[in-house]
N, C-alpha and C. Protein backbone atom coordinates (compact mmCIF):
# COMPACT_ATOMS: atom_id res chain seq x y z
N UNK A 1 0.83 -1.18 0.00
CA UNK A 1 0.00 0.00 0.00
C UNK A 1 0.88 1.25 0.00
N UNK A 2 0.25 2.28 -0.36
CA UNK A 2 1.08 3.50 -0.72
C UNK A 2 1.91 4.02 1.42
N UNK A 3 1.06 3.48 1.91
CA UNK A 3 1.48 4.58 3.08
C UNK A 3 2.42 3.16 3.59
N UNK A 4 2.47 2.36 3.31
CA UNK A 4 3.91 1.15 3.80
C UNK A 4 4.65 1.70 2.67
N UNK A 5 4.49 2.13 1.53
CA UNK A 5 5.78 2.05 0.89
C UNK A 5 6.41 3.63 1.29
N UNK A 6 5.51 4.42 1.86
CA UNK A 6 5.79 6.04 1.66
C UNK A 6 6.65 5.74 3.39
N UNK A 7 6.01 5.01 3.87
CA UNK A 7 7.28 4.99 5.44
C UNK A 7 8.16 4.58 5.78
N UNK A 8 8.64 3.65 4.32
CA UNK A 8 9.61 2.82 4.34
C UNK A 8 10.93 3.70 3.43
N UNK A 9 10.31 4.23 2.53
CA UNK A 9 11.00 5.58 1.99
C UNK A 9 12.06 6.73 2.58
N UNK A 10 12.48 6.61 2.99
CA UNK A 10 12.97 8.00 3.89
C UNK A 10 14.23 8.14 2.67
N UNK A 11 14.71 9.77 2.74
CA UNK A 11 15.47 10.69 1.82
C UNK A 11 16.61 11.27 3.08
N UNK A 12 16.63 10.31 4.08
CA UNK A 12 16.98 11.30 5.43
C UNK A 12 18.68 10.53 5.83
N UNK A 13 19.44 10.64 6.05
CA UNK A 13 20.48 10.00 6.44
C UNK A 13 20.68 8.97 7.48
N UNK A 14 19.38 8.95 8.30
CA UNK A 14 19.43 8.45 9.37
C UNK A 14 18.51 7.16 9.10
N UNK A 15 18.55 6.55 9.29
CA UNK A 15 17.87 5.15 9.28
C UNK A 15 16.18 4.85 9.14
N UNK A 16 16.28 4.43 8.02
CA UNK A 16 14.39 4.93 7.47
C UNK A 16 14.11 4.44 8.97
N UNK A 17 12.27 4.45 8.67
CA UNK A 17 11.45 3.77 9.77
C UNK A 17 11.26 2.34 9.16
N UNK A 18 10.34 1.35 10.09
CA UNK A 18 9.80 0.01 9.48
C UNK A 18 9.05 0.69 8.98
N UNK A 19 8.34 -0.41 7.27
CA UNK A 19 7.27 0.20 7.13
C UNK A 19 6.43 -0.09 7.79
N UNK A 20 5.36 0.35 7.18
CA UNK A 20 3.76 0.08 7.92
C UNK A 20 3.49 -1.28 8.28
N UNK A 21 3.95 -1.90 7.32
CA UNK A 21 2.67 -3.35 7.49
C UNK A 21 4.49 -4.45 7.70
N UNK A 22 5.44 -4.18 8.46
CA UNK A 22 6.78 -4.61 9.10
C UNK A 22 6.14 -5.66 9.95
N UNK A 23 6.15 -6.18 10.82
CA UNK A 23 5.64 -7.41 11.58
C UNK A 23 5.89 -7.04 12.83
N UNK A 24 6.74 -6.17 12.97
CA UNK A 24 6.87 -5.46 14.48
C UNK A 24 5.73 -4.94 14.85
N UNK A 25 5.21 -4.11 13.99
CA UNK A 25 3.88 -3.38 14.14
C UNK A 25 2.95 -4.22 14.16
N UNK A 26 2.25 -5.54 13.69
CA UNK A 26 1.79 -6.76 14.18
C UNK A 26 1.71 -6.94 15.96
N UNK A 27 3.05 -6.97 16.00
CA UNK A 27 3.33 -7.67 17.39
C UNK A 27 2.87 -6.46 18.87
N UNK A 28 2.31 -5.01 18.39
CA UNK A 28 2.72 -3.83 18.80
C UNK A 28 0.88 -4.32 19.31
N UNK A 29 0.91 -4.75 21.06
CA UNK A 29 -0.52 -4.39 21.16
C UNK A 29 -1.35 -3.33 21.32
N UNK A 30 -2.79 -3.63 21.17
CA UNK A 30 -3.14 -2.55 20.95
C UNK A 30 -4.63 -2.45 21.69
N UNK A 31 -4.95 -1.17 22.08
CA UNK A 31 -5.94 -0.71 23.13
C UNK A 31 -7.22 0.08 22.73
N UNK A 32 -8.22 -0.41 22.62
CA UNK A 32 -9.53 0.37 21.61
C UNK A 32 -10.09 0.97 23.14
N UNK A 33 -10.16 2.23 23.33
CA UNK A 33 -10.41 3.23 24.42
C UNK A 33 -12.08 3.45 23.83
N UNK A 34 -13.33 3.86 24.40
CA UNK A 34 -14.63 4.79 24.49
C UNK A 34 -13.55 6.42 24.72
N UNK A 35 -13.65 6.66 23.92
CA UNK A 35 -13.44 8.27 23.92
C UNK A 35 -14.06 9.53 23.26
N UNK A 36 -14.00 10.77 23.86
CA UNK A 36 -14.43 12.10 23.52
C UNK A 36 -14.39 12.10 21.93
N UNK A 37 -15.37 12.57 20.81
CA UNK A 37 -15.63 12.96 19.67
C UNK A 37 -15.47 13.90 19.31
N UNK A 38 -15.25 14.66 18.66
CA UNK A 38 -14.94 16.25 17.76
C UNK A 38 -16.68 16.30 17.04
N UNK A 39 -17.23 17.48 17.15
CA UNK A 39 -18.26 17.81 17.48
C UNK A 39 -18.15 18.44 15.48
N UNK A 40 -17.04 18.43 15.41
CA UNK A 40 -17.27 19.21 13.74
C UNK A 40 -16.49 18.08 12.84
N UNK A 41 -15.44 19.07 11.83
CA UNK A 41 -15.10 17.80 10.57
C UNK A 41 -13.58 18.92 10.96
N UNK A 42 -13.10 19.66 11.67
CA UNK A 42 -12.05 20.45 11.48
C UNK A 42 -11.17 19.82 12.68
N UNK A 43 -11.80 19.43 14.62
CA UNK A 43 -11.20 19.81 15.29
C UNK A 43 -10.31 18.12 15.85
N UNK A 44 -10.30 17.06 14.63
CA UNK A 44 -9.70 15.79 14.68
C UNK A 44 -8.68 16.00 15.12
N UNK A 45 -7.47 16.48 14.36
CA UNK A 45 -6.22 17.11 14.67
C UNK A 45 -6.07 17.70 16.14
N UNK A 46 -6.89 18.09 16.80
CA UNK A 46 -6.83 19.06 17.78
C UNK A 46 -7.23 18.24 19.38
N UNK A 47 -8.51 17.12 18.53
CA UNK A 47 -8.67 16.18 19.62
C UNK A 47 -7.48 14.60 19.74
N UNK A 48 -6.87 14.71 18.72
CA UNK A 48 -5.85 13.66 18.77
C UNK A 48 -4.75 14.16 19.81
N UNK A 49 -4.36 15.43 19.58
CA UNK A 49 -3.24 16.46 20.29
C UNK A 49 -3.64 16.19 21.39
N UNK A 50 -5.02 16.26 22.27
CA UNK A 50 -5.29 16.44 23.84
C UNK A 50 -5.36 14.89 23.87
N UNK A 51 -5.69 13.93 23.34
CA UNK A 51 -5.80 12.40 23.72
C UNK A 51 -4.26 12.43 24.07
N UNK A 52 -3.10 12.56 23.16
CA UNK A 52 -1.97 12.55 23.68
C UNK A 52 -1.39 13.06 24.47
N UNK A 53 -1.57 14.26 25.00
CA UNK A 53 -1.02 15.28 25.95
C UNK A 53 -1.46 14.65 27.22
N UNK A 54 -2.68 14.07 27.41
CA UNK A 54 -2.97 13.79 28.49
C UNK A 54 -2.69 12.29 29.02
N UNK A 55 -2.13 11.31 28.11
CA UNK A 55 -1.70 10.42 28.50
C UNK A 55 -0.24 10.29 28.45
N UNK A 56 0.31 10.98 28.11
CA UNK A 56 1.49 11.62 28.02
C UNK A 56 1.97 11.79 29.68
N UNK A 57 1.13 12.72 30.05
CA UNK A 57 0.81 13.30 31.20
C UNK A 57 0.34 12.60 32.56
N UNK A 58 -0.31 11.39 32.13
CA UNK A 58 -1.18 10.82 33.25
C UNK A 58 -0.74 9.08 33.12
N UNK A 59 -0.46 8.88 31.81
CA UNK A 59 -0.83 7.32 31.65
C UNK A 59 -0.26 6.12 32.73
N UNK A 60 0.90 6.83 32.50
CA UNK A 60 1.27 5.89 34.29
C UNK A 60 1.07 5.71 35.58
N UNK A 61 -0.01 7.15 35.90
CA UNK A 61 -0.70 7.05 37.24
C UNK A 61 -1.86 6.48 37.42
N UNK A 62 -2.52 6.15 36.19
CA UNK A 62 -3.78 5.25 35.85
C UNK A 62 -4.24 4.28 36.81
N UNK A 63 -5.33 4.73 37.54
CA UNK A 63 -5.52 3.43 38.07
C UNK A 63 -7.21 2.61 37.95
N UNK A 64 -7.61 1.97 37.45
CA UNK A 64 -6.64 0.97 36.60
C UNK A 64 -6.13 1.28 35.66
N UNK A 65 -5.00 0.71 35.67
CA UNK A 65 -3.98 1.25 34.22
C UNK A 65 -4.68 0.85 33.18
N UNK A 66 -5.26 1.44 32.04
CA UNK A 66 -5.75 0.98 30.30
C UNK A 66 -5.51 -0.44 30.31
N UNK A 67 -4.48 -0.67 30.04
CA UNK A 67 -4.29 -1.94 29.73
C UNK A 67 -4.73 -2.93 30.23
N UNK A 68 -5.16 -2.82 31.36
CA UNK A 68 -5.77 -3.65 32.54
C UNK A 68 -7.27 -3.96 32.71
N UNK A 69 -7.57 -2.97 31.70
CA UNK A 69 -8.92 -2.64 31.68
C UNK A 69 -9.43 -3.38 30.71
N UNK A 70 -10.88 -4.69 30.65
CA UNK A 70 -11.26 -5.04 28.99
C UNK A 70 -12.01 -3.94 28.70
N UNK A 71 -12.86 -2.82 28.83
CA UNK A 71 -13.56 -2.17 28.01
C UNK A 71 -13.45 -1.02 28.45
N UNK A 72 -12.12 -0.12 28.53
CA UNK A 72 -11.61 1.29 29.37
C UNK A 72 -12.44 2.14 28.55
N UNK A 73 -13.12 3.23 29.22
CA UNK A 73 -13.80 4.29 28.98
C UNK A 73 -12.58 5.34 29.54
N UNK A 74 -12.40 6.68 28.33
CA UNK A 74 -11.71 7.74 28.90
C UNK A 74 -12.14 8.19 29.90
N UNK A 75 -13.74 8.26 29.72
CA UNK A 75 -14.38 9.77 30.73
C UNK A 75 -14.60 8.28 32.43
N UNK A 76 -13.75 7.63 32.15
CA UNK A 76 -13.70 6.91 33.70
C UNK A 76 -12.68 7.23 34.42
N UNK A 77 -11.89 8.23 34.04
CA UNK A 77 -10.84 8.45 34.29
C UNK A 77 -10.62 10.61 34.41
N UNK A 78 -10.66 10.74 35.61
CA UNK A 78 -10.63 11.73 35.94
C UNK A 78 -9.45 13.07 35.38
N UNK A 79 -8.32 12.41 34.99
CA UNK A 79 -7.06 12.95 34.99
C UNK A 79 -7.16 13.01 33.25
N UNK A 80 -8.02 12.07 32.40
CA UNK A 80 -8.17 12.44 31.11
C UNK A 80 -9.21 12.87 30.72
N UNK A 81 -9.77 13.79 31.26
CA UNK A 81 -11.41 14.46 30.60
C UNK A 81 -10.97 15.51 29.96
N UNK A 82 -11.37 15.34 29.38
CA UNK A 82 -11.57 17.30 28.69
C UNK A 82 -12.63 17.09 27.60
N UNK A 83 -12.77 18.72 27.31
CA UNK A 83 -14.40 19.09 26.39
C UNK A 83 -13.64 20.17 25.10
N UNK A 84 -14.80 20.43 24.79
CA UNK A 84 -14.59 21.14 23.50
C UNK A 84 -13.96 22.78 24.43
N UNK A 85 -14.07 23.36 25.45
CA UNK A 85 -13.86 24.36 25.47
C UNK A 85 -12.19 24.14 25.87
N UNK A 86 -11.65 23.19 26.48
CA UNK A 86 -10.31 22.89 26.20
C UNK A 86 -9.59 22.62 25.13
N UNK A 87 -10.34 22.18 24.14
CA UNK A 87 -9.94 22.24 22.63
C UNK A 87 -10.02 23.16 22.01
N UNK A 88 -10.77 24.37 22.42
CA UNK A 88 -10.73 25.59 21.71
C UNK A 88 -9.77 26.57 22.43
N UNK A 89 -9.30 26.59 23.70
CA UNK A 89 -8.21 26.89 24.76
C UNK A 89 -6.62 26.37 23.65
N UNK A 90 -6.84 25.05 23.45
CA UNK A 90 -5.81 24.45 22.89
C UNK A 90 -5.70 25.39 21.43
N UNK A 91 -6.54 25.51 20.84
CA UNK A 91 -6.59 26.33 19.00
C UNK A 91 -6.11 27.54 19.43
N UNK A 92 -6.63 28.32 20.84
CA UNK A 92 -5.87 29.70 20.68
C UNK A 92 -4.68 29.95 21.03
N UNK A 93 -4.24 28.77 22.11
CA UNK A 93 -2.83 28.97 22.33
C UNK A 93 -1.70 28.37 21.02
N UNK A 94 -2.58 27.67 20.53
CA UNK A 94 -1.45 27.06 19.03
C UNK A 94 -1.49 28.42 18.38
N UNK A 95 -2.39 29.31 17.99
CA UNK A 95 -2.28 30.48 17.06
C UNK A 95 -1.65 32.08 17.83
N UNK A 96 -1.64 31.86 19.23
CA UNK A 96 -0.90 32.61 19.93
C UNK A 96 1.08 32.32 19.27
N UNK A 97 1.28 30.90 19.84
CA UNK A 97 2.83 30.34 19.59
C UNK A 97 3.17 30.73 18.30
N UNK A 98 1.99 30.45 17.11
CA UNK A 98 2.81 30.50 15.86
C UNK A 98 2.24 31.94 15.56
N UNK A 99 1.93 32.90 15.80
CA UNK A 99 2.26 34.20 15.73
C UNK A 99 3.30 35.03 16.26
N UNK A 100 3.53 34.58 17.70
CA UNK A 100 4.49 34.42 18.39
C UNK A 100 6.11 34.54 17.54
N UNK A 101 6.09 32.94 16.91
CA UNK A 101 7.05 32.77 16.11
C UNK A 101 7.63 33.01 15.10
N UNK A 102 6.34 33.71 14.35
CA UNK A 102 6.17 34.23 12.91
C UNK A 102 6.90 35.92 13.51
N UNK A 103 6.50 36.55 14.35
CA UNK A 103 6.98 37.92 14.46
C UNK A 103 8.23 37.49 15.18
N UNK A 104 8.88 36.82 15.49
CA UNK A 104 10.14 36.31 16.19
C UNK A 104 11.13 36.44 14.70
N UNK A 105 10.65 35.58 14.02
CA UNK A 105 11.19 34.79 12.99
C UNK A 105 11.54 36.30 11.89
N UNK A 106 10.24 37.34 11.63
CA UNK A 106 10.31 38.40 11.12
C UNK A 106 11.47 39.27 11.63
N UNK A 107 11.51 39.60 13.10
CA UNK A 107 12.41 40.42 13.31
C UNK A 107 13.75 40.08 13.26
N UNK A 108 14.13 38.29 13.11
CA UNK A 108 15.30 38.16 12.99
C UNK A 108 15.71 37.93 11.44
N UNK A 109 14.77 38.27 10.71
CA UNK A 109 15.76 38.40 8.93
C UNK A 109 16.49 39.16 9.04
């Protein structure tokens, strides 16, 4: 498939990745969570960012840890909730940084 052959590809000096469909990634288990939805068709990107930040953040204090769990619900879990108004918190501080950076970036040409 195009996205195993496009990851197996690298132009980079450093050691491609496996591709996609490698057998490692087979062996790589895996955890189907009940989680929070994006309420539009724009804010996917934005709710993937807080799924990660917060397990990033929390996943090892879990109790019960995910994995432990057969049918883990996010919103059972206090330390990973969030709503749309934290996702829109999250959109203004991303367009704060990269304005931020953009007039950073301007004054140093």
């Amino acid at each position: 498939n195009k996205m195993a052959r496009r990851a197996g590809a690298s132009s980079s000096s450093a050691e491609a990745p496996p591709p996609v469909d490698d057998p490692k990634f087979r062996l790589m288990e895996t955890k189907e969570v009940k989680a929070p939805r994006q309420h539009n068709h724009s804010d996917c990107g934005l709710y993937m960012l807080q799924f990660i930040e917060k397990l990033a953040k929390h996943a090892s204090a879990l109790k019960p840890p995910l994995e432990n769990t057969p049918h883990p619900s996010w919103s059972a879990y206090e330390e990973l909730r969030f709503g749309k108004e934290d996702v829109r918190q999250m959109r203004r501080d991303m367009k704060r940084d990269i304005q931020l950076l953009g007039e950073q970036q301007a004054g140093g040409a």
